[in-house]
N, C-alpha and C. Protein backbone atom coordinates (compact mmCIF):
# COMPACT_ATOMS: atom_id res chain seq x y z
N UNK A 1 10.19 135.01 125.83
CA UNK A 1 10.56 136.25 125.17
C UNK A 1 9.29 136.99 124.74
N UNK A 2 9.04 137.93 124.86
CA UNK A 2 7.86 138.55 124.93
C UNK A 2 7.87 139.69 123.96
N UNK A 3 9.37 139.89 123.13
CA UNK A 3 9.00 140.92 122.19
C UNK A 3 8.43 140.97 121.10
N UNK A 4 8.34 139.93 119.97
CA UNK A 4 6.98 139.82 119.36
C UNK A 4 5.92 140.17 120.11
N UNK A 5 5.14 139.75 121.21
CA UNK A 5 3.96 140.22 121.70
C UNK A 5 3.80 141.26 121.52
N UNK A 6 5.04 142.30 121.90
CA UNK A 6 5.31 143.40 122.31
C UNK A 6 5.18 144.11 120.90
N UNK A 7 5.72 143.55 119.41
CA UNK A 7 5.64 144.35 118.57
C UNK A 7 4.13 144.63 118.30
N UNK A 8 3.44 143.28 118.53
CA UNK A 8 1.91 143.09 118.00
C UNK A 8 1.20 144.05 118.69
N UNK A 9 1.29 144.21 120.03
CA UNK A 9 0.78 145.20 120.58
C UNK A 9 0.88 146.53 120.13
N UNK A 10 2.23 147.03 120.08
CA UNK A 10 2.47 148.45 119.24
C UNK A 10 2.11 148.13 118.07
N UNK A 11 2.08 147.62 117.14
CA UNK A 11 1.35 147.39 116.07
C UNK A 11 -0.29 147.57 116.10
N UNK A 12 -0.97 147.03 117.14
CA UNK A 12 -1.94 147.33 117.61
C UNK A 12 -2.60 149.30 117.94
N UNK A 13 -1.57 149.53 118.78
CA UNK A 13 -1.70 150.29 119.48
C UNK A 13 -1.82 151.58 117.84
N UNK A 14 -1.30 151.23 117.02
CA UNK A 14 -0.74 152.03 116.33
C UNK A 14 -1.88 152.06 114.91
N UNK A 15 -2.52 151.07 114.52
CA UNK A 15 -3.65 150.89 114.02
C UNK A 15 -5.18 151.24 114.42
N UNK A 16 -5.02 151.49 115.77
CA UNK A 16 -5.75 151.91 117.02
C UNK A 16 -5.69 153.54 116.66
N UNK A 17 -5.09 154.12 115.87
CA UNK A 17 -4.71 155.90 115.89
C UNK A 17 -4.23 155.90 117.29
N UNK A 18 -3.60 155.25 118.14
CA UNK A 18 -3.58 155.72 119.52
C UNK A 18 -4.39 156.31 120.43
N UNK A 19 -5.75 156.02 119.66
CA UNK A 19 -7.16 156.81 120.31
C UNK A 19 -7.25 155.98 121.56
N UNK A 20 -6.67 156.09 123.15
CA UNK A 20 -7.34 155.63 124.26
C UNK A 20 -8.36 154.53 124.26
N UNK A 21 -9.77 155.32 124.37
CA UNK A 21 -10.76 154.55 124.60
C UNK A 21 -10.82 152.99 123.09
N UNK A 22 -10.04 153.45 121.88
CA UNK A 22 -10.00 152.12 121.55
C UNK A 22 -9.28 151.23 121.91
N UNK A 23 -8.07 151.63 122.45
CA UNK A 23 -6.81 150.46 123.05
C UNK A 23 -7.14 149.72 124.02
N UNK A 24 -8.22 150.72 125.16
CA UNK A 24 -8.64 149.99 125.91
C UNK A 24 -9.71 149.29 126.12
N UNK A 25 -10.36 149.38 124.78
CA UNK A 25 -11.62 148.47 124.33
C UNK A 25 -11.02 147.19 123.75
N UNK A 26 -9.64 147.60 123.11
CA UNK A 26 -9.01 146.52 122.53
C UNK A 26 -8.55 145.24 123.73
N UNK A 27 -7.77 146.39 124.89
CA UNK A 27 -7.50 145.37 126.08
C UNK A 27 -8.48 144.56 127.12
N UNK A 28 -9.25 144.78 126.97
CA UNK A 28 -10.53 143.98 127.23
C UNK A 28 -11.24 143.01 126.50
N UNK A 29 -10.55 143.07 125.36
CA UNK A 29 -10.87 142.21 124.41
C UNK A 29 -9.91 140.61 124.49
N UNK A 30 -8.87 140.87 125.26
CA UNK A 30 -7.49 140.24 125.36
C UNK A 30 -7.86 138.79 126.66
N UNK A 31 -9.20 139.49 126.55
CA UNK A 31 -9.67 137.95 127.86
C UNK A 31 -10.08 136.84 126.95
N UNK A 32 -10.36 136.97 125.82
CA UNK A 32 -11.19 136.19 124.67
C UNK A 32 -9.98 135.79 123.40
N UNK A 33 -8.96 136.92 123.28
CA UNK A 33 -8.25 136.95 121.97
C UNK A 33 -6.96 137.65 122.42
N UNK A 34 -5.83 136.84 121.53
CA UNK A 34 -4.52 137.35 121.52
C UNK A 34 -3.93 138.65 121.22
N UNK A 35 -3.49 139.00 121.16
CA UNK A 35 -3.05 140.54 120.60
C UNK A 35 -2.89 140.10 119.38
N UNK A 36 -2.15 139.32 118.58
CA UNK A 36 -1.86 138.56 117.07
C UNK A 36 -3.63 138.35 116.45
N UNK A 37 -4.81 137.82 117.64
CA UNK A 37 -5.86 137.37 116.56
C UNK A 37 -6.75 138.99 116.71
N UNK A 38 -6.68 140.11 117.84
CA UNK A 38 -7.41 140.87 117.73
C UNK A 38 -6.85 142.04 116.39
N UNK A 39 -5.30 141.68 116.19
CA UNK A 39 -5.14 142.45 115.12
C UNK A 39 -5.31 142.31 113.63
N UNK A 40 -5.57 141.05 114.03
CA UNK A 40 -6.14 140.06 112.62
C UNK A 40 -7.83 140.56 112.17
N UNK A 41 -8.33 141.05 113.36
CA UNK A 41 -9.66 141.27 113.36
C UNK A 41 -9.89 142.76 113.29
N UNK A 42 -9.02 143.89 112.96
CA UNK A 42 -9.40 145.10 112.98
C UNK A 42 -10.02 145.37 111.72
N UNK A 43 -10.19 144.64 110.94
CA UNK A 43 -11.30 145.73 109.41
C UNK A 43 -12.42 145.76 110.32
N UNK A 44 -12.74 145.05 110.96
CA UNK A 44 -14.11 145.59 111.67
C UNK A 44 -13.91 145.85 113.02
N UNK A 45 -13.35 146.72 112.89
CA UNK A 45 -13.00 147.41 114.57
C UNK A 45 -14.40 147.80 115.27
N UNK A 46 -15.14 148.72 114.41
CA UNK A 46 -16.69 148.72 115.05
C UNK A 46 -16.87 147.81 115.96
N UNK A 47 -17.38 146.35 115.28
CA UNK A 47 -17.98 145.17 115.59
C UNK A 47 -17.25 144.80 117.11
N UNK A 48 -15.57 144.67 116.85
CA UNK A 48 -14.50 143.97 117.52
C UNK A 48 -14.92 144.72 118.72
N UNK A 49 -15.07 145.99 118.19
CA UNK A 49 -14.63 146.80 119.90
C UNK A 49 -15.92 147.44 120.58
N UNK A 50 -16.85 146.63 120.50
CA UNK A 50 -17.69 146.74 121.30
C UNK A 50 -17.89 146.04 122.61
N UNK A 51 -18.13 146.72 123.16
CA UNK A 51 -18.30 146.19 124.94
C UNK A 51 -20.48 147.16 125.48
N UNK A 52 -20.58 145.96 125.28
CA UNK A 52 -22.44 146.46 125.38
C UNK A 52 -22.58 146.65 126.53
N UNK A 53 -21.83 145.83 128.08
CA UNK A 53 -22.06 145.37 129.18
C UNK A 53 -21.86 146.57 129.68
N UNK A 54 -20.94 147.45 129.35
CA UNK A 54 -21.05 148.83 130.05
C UNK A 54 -21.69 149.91 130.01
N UNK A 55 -21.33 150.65 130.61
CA UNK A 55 -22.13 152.15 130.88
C UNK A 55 -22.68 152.35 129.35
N UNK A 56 -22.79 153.95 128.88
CA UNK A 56 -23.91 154.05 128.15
C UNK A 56 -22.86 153.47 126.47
N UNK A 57 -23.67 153.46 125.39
CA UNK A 57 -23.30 153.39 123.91
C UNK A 57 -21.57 154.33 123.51
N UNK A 58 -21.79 155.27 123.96
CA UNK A 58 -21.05 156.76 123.84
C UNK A 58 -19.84 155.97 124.42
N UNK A 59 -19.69 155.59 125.93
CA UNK A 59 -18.58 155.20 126.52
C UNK A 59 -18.21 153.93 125.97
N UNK A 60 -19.06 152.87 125.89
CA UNK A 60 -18.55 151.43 125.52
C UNK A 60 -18.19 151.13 124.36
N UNK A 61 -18.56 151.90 123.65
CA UNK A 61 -18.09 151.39 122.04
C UNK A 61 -17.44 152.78 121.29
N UNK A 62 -16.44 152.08 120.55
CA UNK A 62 -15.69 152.84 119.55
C UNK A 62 -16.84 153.52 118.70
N UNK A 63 -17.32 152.38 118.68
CA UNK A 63 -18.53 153.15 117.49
C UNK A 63 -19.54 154.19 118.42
N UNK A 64 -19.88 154.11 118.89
CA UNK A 64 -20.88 155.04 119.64
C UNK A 64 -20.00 156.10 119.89
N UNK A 65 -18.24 156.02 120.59
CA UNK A 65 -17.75 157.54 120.77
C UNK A 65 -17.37 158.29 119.70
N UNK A 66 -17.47 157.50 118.21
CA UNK A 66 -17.27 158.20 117.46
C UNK A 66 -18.73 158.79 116.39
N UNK A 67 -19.90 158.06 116.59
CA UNK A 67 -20.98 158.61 116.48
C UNK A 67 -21.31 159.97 117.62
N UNK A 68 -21.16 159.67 118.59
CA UNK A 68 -21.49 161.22 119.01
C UNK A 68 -20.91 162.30 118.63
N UNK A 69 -19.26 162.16 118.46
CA UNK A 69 -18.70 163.61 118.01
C UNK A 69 -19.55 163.81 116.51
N UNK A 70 -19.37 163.00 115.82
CA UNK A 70 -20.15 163.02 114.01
C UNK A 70 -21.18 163.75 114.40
N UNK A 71 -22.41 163.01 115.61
CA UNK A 71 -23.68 164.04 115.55
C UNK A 71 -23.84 165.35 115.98
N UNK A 72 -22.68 165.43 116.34
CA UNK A 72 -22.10 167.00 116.69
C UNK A 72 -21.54 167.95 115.62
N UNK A 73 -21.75 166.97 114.78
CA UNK A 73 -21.17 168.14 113.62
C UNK A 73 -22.59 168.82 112.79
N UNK A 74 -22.29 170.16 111.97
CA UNK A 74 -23.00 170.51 110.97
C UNK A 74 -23.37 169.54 110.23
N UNK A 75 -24.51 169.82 108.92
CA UNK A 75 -24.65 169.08 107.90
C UNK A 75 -23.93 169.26 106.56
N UNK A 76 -23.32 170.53 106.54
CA UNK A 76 -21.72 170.72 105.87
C UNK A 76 -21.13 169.94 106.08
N UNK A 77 -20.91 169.92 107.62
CA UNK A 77 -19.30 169.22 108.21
C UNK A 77 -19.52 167.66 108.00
N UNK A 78 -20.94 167.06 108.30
CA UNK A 78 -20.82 165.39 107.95
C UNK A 78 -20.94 165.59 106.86
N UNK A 79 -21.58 165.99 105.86
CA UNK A 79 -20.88 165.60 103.86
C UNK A 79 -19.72 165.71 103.64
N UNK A 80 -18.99 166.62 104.25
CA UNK A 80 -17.22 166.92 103.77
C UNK A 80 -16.52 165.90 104.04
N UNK A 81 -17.18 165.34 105.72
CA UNK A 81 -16.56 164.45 106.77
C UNK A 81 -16.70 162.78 105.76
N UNK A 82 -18.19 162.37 105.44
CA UNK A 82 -17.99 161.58 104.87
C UNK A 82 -17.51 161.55 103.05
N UNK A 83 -17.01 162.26 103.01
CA UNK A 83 -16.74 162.62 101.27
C UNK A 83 -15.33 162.27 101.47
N UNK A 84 -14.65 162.23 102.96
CA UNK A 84 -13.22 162.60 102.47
C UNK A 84 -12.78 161.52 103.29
N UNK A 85 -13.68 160.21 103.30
CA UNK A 85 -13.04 158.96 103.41
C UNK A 85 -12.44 158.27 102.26
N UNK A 86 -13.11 158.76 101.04
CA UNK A 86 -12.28 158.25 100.11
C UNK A 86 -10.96 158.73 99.91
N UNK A 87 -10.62 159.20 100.29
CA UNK A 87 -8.76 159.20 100.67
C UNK A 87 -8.15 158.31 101.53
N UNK A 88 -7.70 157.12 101.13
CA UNK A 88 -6.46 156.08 101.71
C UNK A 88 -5.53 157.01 102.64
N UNK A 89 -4.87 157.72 102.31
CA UNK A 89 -4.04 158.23 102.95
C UNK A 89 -3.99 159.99 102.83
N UNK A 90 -3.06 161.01 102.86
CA UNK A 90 -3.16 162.08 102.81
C UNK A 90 -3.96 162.45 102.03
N UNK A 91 -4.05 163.74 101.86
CA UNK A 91 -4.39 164.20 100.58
C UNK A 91 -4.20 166.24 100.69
N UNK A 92 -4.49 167.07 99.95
CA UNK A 92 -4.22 168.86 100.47
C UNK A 92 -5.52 169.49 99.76
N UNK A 93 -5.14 170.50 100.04
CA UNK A 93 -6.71 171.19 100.15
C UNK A 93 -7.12 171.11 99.00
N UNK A 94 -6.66 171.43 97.91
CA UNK A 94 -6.97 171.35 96.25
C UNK A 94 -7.58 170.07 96.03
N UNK A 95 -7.05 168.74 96.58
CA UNK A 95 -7.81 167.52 96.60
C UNK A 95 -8.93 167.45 97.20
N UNK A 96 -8.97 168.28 98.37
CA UNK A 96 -10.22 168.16 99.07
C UNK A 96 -11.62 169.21 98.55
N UNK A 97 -11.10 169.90 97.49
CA UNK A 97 -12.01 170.83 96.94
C UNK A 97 -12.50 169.87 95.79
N UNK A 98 -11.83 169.20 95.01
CA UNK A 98 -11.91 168.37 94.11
C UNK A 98 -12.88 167.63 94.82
N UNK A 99 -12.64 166.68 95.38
CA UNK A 99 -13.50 165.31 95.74
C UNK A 99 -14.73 165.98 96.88
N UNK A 100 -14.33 166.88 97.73
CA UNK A 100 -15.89 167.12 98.72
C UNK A 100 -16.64 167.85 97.93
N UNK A 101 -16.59 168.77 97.00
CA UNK A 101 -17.64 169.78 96.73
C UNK A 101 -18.50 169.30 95.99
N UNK A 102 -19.89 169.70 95.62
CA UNK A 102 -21.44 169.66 95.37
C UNK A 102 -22.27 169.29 96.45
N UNK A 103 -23.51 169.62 95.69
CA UNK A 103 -24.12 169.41 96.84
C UNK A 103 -24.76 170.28 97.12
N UNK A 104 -24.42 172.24 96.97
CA UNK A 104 -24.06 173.01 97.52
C UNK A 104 -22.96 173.02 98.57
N UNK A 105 -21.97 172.34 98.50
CA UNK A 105 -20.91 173.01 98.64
C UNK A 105 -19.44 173.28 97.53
N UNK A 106 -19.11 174.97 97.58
CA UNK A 106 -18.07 174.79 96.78
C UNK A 106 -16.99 174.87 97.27
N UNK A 107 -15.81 175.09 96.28
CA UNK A 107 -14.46 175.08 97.09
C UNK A 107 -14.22 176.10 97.87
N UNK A 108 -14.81 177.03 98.20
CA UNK A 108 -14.99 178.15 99.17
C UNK A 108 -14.82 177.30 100.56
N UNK A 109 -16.47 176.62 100.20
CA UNK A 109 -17.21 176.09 101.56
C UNK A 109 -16.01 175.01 101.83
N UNK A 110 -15.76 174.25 100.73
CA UNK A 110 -14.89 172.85 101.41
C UNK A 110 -13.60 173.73 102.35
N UNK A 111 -12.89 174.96 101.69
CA UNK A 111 -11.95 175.14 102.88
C UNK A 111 -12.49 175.31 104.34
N UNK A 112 -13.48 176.14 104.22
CA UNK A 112 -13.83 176.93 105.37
C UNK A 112 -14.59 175.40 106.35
N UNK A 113 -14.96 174.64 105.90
CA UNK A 113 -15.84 173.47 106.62
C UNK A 113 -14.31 172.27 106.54
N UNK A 114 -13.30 172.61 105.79
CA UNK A 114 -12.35 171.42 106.03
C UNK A 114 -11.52 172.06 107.48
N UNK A 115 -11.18 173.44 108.07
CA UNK A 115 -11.04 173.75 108.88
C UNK A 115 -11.73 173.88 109.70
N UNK A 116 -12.87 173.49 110.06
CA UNK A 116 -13.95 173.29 111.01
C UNK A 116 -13.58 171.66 111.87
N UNK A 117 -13.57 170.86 110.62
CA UNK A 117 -13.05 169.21 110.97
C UNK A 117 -11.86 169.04 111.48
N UNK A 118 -10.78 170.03 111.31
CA UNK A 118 -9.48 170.17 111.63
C UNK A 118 -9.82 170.25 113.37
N UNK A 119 -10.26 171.73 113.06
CA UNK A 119 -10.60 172.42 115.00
C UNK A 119 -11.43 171.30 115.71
N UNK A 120 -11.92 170.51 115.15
CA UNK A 120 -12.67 169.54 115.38
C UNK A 120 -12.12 168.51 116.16
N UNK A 121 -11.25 167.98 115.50
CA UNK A 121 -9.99 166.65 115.76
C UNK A 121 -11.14 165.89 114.82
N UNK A 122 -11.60 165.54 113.76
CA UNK A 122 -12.11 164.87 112.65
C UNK A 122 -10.85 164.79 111.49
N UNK A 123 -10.19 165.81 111.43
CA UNK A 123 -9.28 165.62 110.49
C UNK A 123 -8.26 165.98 111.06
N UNK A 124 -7.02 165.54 110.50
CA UNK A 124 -6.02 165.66 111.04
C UNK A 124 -5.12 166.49 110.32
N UNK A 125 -4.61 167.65 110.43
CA UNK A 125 -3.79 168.72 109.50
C UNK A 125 -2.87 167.86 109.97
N UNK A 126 -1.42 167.49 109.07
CA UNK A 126 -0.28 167.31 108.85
C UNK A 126 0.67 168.11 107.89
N UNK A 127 1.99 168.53 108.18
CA UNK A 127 2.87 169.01 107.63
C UNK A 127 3.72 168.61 106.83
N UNK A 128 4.28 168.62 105.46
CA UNK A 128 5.00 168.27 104.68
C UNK A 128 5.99 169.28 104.20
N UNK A 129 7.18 168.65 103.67
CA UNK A 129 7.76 169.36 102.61
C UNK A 129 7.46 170.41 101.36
N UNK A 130 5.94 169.44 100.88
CA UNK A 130 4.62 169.79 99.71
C UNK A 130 3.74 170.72 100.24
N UNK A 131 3.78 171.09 101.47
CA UNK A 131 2.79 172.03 101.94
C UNK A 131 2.10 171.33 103.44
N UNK A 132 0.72 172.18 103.91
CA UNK A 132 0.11 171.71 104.46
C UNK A 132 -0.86 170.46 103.92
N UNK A 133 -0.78 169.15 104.91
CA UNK A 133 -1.92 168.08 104.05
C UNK A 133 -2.74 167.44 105.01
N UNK A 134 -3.66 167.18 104.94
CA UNK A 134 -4.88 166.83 105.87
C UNK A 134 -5.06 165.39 105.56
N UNK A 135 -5.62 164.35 106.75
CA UNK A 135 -6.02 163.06 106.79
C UNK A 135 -7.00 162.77 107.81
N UNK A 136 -7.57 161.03 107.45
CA UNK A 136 -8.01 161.03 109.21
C UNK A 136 -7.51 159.60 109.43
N UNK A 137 -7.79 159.48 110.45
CA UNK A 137 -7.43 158.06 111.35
C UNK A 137 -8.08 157.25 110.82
N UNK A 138 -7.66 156.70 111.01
CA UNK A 138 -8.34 155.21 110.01
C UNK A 138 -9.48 154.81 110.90
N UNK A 139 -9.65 154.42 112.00
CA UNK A 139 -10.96 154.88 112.64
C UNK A 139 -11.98 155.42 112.24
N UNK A 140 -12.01 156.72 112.37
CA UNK A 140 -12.67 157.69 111.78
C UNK A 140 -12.91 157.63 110.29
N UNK A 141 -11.91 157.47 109.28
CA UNK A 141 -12.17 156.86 108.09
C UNK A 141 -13.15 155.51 107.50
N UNK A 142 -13.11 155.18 108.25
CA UNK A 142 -13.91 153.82 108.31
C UNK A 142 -15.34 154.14 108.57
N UNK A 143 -15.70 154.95 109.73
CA UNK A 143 -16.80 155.67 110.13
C UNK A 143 -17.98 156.54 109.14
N UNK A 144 -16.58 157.13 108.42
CA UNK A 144 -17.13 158.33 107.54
C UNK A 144 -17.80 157.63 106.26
N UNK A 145 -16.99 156.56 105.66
CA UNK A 145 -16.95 155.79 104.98
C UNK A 145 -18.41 155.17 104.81
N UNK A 146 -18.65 154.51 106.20
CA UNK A 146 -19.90 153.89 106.31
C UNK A 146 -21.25 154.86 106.07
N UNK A 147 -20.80 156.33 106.66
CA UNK A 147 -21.97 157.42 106.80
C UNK A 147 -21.94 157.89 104.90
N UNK A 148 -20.78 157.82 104.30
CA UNK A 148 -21.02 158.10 102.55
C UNK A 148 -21.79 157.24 101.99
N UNK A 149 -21.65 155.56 102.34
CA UNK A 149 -22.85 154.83 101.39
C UNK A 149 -23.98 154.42 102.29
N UNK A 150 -24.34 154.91 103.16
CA UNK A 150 -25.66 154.94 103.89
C UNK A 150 -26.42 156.40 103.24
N UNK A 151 -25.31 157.15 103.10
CA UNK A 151 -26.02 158.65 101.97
C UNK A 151 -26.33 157.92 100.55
N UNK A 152 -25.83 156.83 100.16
CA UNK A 152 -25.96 156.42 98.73
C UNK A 152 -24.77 157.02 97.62
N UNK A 153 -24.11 157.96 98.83
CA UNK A 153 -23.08 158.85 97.61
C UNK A 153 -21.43 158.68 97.24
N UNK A 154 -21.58 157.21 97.25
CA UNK A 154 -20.04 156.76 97.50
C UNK A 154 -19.47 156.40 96.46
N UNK A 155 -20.43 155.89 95.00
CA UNK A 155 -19.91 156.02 93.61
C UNK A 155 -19.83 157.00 93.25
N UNK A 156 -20.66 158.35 93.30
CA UNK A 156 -20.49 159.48 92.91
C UNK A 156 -18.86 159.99 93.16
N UNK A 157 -18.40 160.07 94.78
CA UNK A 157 -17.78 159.98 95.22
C UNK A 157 -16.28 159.98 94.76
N UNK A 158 -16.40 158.76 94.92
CA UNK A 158 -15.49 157.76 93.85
C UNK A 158 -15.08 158.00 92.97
N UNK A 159 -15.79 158.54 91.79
CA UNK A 159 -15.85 158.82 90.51
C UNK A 159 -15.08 159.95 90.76
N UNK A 160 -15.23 161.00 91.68
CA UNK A 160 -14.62 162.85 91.62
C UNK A 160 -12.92 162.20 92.05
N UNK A 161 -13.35 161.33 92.68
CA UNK A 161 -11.76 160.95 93.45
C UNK A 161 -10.93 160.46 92.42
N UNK A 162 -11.42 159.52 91.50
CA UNK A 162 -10.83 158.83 90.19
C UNK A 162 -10.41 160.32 89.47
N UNK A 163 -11.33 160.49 89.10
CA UNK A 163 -11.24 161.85 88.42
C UNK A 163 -9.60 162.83 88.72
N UNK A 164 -9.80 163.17 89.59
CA UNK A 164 -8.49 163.94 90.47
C UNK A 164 -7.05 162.88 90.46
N UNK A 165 -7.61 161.68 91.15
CA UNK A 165 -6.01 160.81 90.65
C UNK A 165 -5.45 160.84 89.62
N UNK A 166 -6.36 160.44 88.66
CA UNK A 166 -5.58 161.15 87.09
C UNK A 166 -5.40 161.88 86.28
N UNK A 167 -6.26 163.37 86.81
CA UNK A 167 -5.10 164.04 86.76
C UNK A 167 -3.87 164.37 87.49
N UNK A 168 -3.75 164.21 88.57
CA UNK A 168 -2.53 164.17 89.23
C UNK A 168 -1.46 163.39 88.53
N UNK A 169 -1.62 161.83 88.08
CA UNK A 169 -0.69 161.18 87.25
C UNK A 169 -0.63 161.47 86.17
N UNK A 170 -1.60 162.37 85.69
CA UNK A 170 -1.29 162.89 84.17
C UNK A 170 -0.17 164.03 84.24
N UNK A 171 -0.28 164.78 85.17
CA UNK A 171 0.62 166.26 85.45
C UNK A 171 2.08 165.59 86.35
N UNK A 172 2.15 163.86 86.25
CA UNK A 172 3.77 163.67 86.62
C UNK A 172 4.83 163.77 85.66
C-alpha cells in the first residue's frame, strides 16, 4: 500500500513551496533517503538539497537558486526582504511598515519596495477576508532569515516584531 508514502511525499512536496527545482533536488535525494527521513531533514533544506556534482551553484542547489534572485535585488529590497522573515506566517502592510522600516527606510519606502518583492515572486501577496496580506515560502524565509543575522540585525528586528504583536493583542 503505498499511500502513506504517497502522503509523505505531498507532504513533502508541500513544505517544498512547490518550488520545482527543490522537489527535484529533493528526488534525487531519494537514492540515499526515504521520503519519511528527507522530511525529517527539512530545517536544513539548504544543506539537504544540495547536489555539488552538477552544473553550476545557481542550478544545483536550492541555495544558490535562491541566492541569485536575492543578488538581484536592490539594497532596499534585501533589508525589507530580510526584515520580513521574522514573520512565521502572514502578516499586511501596516505590519510590514512596523517591523521593515529604519534604516532609512520609511513606511512610504516599505510599501513601495514591499511591492517590488511581490513583482518579484520574493513575496507572496495573498487574499483574505481582512484585506490584502503578504508572506513568503518558507524557503525563502529561511534564506532571508539567514541574510538578517549575517547583517547582525535580527534582535533589533525581533524586538519591532515583539513590539507590533502586542499591540495587536492589546487592540483584541
Amino acid at each position: 500500500d503505498l499511500r502513506p508514502e504517497r502522503a509523505v511525499v505531498e507532504e513533502l512536496c508541500r513544505q517544498l513551496d512547490g518550488v520545482p527545482l527543490a522537489i527535484e533536488l529533493a528526488a534525487a535525494r531519494t537514492r540515499s533517503l526515504t521520503p519519511t527521513q528527507l522530511l525529517e531533514r527539512l530545517g536544513d533544506r539548504f544543506r539537504l538539497l544540495a547536489d555539488r556534482s552538477a552544473g553550476s551553484a545557481r542550478q544545483a542547489t536550492l541555495e544558490g537558486a535562491v541566492a541569485w534572485s536575492h543578488d538581484l535585488l536592490g539594497p532596499d529590497e534585501q533589508q525589507l526582504f530580510a526584515r520580513l522573515s521574522v514573520f512565521s506566517g502572514s502578516f499586511d502592510l501596516e505590519a510590514a511598515e512596523v517591523v521593515g522600516a529604519g534604516n532609512g527606510l520609511d513606511a512610504i519606502d516599505v510599501d513601495r519596495v514591499l511591492g517590488d518583492l511581490v513583482e518579484r515572486s520574493m513575496v507572496t501577496s495573498v487574499g483574505g477576508a481582512g484585506g490584502r496580506r503578504f508572506r513568503l515560502l518558507e524557503t525563502l524565509r529561511q534564506f532571508a532569515a539567514t541574510r538578517l543575522a549575517v547583517a547582525g540585525a535580527t534582535a533589533a528586528v525581533e524586538t519591532r516584531h515583539a513590539g507590533w504583536v502586542r499591540g495587536e493583542t492589546a487592540a483584541i
